[in-house]
PDB file of N, CA and C in Angstrom:
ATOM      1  N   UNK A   1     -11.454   6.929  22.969  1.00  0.00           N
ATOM      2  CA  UNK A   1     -11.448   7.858  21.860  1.00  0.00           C
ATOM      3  C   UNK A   1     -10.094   7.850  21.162  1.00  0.00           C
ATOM      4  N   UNK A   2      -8.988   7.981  22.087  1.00  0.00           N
ATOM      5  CA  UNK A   2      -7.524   8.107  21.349  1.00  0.00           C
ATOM      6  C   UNK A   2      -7.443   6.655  20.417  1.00  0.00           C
ATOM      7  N   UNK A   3      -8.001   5.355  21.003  1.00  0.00           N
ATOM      8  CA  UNK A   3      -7.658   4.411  20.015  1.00  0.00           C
ATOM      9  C   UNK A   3      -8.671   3.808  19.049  1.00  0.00           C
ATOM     10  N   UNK A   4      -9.836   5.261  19.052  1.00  0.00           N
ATOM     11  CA  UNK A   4     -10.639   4.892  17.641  1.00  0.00           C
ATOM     12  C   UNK A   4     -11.734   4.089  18.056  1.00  0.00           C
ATOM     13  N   UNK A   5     -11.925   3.165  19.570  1.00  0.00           N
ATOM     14  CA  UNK A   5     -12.941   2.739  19.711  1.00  0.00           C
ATOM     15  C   UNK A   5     -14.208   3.494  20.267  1.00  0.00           C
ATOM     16  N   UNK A   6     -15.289   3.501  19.659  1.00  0.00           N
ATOM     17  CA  UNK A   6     -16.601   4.065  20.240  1.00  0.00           C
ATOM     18  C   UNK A   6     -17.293   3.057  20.386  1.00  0.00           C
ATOM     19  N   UNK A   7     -18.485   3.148  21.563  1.00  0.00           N
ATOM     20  CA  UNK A   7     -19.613   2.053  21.445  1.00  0.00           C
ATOM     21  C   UNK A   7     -20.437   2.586  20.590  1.00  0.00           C
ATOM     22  N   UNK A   8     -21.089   1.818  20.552  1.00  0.00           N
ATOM     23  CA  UNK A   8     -22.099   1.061  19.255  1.00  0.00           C
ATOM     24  C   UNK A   8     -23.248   1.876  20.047  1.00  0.00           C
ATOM     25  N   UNK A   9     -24.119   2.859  18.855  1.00  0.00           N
ATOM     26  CA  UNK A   9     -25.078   3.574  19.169  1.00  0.00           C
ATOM     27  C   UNK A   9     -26.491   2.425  18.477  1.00  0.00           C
ATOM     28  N   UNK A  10     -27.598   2.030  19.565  1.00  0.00           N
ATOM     29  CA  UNK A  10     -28.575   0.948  19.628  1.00  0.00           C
ATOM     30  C   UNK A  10     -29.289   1.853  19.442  1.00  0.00           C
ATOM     31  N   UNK A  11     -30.004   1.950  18.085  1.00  0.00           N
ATOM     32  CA  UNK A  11     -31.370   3.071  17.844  1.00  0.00           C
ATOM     33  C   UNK A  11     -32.693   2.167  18.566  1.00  0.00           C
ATOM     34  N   UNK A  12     -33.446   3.006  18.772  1.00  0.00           N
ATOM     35  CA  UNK A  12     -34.671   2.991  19.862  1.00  0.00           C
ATOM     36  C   UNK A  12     -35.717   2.336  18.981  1.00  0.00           C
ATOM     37  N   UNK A  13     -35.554   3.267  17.640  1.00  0.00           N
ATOM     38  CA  UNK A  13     -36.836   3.659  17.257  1.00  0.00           C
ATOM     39  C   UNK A  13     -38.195   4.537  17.359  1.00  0.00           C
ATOM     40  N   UNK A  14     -39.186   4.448  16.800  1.00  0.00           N
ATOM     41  CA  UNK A  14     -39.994   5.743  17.391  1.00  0.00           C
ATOM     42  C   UNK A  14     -40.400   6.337  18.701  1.00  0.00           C
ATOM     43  N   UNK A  15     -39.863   7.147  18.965  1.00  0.00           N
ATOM     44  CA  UNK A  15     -40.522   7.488  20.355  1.00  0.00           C
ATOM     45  C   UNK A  15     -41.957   8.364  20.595  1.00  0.00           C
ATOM     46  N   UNK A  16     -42.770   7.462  20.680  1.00  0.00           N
ATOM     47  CA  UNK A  16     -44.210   8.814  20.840  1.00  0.00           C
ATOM     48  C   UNK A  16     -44.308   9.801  21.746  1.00  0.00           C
ATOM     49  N   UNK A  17     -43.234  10.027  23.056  1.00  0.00           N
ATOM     50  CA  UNK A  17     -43.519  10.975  23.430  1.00  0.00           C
ATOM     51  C   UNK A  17     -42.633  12.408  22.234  1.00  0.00           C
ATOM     52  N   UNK A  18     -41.982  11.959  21.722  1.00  0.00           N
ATOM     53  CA  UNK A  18     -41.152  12.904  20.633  1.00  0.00           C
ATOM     54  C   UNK A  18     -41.626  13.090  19.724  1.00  0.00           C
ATOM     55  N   UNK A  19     -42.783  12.404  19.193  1.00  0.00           N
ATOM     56  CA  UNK A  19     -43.658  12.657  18.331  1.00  0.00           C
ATOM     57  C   UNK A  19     -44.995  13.629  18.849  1.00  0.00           C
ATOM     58  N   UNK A  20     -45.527  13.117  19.986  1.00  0.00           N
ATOM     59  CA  UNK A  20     -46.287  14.487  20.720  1.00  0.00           C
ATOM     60  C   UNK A  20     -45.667  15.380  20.509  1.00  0.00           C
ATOM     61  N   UNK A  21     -44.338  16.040  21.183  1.00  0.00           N
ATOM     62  CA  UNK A  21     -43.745  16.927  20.882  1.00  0.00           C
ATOM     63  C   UNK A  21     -43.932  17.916  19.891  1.00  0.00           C
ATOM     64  N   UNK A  22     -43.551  16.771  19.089  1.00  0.00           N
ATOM     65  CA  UNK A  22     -43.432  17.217  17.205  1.00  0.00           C
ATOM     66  C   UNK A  22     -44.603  17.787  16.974  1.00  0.00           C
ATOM     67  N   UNK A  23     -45.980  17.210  17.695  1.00  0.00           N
ATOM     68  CA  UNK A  23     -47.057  17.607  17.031  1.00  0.00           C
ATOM     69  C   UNK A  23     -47.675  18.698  17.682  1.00  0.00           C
ATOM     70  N   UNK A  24     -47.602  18.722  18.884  1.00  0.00           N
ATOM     71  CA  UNK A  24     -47.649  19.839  19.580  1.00  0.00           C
ATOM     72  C   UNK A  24     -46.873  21.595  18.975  1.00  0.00           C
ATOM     73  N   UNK A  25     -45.747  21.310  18.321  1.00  0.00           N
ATOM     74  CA  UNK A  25     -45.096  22.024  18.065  1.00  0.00           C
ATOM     75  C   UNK A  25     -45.329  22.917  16.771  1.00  0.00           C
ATOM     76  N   UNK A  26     -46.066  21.760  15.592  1.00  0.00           N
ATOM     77  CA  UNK A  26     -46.578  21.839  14.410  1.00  0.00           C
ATOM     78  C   UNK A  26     -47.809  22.602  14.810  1.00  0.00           C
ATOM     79  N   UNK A  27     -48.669  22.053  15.265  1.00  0.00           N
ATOM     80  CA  UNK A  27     -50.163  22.885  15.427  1.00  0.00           C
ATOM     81  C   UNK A  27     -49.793  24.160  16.341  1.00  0.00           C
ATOM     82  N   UNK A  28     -48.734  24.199  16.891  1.00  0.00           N
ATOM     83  CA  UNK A  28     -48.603  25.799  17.407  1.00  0.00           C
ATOM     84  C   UNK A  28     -47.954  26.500  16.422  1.00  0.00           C
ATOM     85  N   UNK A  29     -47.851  26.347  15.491  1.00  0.00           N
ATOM     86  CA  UNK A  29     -47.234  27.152  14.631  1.00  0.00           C
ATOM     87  C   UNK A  29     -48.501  27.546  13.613  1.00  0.00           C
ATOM     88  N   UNK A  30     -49.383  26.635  13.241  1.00  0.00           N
ATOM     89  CA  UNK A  30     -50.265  26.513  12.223  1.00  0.00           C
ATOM     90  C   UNK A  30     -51.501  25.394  12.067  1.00  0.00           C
ATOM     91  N   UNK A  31     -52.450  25.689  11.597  1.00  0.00           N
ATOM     92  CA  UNK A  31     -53.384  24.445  11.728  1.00  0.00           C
ATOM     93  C   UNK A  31     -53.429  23.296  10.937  1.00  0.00           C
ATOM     94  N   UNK A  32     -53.153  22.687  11.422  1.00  0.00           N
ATOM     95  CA  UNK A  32     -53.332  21.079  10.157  1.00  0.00           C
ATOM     96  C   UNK A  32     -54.572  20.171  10.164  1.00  0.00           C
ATOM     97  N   UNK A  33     -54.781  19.747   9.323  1.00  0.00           N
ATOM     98  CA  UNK A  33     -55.809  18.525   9.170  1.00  0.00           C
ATOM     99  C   UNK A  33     -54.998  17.406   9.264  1.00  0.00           C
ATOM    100  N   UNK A  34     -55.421  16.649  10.575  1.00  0.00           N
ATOM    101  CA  UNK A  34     -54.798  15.339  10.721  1.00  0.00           C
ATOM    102  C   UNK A  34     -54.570  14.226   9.802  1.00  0.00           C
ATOM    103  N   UNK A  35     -55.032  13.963   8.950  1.00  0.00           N
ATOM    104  CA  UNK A  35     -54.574  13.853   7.705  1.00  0.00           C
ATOM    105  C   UNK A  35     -53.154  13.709   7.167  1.00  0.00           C
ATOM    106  N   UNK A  36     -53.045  15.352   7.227  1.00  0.00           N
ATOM    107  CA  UNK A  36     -51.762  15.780   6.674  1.00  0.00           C
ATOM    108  C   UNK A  36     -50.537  15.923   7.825  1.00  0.00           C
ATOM    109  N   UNK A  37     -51.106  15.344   9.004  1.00  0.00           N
ATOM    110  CA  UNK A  37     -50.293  15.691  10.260  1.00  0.00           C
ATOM    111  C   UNK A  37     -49.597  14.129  10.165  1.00  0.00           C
ATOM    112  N   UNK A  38     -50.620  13.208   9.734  1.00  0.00           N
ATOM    113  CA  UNK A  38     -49.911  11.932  10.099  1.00  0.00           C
ATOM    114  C   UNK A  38     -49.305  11.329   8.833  1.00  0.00           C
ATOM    115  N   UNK A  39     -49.518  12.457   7.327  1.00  0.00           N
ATOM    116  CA  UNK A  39     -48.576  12.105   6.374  1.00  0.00           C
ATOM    117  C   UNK A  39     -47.320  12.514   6.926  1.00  0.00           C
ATOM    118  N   UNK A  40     -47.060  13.939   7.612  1.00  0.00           N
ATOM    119  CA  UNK A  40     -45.947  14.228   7.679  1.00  0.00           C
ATOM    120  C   UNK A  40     -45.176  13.848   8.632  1.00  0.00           C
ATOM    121  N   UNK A  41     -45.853  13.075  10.074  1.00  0.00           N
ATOM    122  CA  UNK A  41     -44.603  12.210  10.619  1.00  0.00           C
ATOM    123  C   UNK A  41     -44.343  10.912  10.225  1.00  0.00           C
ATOM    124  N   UNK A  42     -45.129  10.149   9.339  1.00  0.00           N
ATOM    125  CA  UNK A  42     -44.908   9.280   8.371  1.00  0.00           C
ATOM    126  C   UNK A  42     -43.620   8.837   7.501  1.00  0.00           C
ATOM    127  N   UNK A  43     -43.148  10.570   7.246  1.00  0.00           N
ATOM    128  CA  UNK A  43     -42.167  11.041   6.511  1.00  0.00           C
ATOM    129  C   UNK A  43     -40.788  10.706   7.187  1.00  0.00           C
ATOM    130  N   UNK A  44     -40.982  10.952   8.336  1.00  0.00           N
ATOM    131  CA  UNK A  44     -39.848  10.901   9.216  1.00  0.00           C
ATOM    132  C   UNK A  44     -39.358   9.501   9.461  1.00  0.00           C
ATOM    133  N   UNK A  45     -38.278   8.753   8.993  1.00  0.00           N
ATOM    134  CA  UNK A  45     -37.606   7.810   9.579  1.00  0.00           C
ATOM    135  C   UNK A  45     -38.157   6.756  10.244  1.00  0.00           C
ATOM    136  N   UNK A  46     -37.673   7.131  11.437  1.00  0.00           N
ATOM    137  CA  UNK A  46     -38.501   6.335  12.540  1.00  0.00           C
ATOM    138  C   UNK A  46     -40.029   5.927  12.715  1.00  0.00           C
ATOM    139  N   UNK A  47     -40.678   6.894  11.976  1.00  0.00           N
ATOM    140  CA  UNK A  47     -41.743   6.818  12.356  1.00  0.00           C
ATOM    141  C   UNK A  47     -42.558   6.366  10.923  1.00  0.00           C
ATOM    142  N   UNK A  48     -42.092   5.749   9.974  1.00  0.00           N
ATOM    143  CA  UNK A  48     -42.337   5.107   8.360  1.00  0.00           C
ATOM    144  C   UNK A  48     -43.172   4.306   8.815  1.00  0.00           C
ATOM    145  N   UNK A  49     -43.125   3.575   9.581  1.00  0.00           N
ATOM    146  CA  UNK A  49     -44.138   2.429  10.034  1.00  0.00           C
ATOM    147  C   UNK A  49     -44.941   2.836  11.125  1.00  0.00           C
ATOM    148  N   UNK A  50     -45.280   4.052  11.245  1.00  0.00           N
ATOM    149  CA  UNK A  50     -46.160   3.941  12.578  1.00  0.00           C
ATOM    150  C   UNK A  50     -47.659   4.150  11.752  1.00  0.00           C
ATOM    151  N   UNK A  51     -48.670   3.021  12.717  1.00  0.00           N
ATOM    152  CA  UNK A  51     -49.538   3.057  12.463  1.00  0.00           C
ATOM    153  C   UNK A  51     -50.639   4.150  12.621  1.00  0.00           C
ATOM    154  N   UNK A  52     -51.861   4.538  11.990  1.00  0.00           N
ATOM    155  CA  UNK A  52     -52.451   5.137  12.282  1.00  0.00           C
ATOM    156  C   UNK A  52     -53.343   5.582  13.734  1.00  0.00           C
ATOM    157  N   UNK A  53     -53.467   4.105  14.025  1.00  0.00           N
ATOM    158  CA  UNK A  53     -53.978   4.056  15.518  1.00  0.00           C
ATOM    159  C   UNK A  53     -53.229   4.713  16.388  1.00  0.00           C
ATOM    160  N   UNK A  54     -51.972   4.048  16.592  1.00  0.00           N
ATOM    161  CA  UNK A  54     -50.863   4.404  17.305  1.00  0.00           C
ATOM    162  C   UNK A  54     -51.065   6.149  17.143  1.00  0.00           C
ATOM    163  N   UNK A  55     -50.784   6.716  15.682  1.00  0.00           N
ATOM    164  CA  UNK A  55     -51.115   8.272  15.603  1.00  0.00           C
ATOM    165  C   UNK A  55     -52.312   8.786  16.272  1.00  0.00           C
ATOM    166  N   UNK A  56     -53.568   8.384  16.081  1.00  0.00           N
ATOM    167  CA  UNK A  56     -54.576   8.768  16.932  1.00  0.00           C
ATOM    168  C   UNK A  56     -54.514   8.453  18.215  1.00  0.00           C
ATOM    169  N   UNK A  57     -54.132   7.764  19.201  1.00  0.00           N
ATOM    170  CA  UNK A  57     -53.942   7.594  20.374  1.00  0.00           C
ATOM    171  C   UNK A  57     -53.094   8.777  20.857  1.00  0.00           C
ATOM    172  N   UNK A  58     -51.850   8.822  20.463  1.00  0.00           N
ATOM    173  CA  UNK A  58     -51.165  10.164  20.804  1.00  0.00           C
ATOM    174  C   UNK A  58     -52.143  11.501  20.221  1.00  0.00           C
ATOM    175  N   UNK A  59     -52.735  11.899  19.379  1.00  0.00           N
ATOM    176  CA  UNK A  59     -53.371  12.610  19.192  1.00  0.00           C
ATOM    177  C   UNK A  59     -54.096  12.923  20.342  1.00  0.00           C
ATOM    178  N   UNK A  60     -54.914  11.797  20.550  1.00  0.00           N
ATOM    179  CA  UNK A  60     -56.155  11.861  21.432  1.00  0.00           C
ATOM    180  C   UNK A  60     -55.960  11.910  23.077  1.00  0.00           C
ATOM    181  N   UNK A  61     -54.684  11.712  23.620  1.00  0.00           N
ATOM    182  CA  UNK A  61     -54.102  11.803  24.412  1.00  0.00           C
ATOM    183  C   UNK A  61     -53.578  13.463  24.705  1.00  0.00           C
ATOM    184  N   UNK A  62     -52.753  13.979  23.665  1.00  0.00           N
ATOM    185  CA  UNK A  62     -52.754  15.787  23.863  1.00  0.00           C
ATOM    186  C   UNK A  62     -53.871  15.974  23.942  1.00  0.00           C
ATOM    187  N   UNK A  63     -55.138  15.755  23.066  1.00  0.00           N
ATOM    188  CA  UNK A  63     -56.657  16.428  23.118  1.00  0.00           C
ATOM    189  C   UNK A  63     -57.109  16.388  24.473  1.00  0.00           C
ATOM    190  N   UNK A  64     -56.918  15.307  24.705  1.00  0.00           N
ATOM    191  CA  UNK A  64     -58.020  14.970  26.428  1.00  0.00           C
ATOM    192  C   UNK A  64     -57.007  15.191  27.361  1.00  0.00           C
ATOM    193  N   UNK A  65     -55.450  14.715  27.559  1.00  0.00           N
ATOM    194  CA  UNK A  65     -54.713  15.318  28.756  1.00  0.00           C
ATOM    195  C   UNK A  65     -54.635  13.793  29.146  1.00  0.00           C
ATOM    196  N   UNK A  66     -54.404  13.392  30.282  1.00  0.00           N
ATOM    197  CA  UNK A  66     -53.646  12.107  31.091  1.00  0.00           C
ATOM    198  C   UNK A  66     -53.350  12.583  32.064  1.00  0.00           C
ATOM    199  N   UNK A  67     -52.865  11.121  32.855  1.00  0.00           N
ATOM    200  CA  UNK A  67     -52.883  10.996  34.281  1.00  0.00           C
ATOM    201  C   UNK A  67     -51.234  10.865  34.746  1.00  0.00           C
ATOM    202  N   UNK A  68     -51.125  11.808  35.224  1.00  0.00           N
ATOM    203  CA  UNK A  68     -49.272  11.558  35.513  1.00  0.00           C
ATOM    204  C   UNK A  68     -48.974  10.946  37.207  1.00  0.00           C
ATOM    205  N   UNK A  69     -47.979  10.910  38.316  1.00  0.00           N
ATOM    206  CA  UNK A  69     -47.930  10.247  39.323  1.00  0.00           C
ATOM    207  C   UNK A  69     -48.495  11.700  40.321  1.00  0.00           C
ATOM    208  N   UNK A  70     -48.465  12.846  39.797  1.00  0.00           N
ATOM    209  CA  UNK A  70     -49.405  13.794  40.065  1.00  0.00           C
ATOM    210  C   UNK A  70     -50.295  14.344  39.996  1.00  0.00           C
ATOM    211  N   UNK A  71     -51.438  13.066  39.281  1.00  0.00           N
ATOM    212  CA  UNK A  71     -52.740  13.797  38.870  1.00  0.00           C
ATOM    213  C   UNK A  71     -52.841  14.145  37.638  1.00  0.00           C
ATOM    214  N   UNK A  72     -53.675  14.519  37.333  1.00  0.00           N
ATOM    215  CA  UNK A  72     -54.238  14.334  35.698  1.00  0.00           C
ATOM    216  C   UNK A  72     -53.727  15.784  35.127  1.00  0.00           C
ATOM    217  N   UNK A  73     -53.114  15.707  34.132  1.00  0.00           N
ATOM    218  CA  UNK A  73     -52.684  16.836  33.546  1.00  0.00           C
ATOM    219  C   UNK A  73     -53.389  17.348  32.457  1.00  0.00           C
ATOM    220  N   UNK A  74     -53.751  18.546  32.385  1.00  0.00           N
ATOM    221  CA  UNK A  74     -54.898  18.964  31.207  1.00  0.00           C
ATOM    222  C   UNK A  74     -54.134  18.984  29.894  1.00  0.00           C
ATOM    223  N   UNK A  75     -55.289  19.090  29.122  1.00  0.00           N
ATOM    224  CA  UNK A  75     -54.865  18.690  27.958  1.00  0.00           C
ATOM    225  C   UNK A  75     -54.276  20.001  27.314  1.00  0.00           C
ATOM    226  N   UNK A  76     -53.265  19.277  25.914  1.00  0.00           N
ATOM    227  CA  UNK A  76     -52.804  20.739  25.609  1.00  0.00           C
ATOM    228  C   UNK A  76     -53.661  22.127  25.127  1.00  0.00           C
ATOM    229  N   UNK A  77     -52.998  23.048  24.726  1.00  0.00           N
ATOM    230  CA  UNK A  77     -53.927  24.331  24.265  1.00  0.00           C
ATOM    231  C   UNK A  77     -54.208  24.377  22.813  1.00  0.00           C
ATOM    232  N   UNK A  78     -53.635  23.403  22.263  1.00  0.00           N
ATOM    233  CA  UNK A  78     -53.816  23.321  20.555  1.00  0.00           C
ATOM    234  C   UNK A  78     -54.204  22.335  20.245  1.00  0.00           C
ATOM    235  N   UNK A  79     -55.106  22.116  19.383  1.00  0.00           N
ATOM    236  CA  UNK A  79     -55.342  20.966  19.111  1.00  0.00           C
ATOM    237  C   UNK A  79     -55.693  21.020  17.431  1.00  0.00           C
ATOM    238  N   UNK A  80     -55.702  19.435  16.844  1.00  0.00           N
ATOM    239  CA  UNK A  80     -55.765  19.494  15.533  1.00  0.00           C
ATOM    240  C   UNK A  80     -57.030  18.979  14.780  1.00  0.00           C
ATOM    241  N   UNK A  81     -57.250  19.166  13.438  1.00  0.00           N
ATOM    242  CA  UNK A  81     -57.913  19.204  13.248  1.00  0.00           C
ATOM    243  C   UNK A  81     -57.792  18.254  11.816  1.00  0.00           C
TER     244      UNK A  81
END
């Protein structure tokens, strides 16, 4: 730090579990039509190129829940529409 050198920050790119997040977070606040759910992480940076599929898979993944190294975790309490 004193002589000005930092490393070099390597962006990831999109992360879908941060996008669950995101969406999880959105439909608890208010209801959306998916639609308008996957214009608006669209919007975001990282996520300019994410495909629609890719969006419905994470979608459909909060809807139905998954299998973690502990068993299947239910799905979330909001879901979109």
């Amino acid at each position: 730090m004193r002589r000005e050198e930092l490393d070099a920050i390597q962006l990831q790119g999109a992360s879908l579990d941060a996008l669950a997040q995101q969406i999880v977070a959105e439909v608890g606040m208010a209801e959306w039509r998916t639609d308008d759910l996957y214009a608006l992480a669209r919007r975001a940076w990282p996520y300019r190129e994410l495909t629609r599929a890719a969006f419905d898979s994470v979608v459909h993944t909060l809807a139905d829940g998954y299998n973690t190294s502990r068993g299947a975790a239910p799905p979330t309490s909001t879901t979109t529409r």
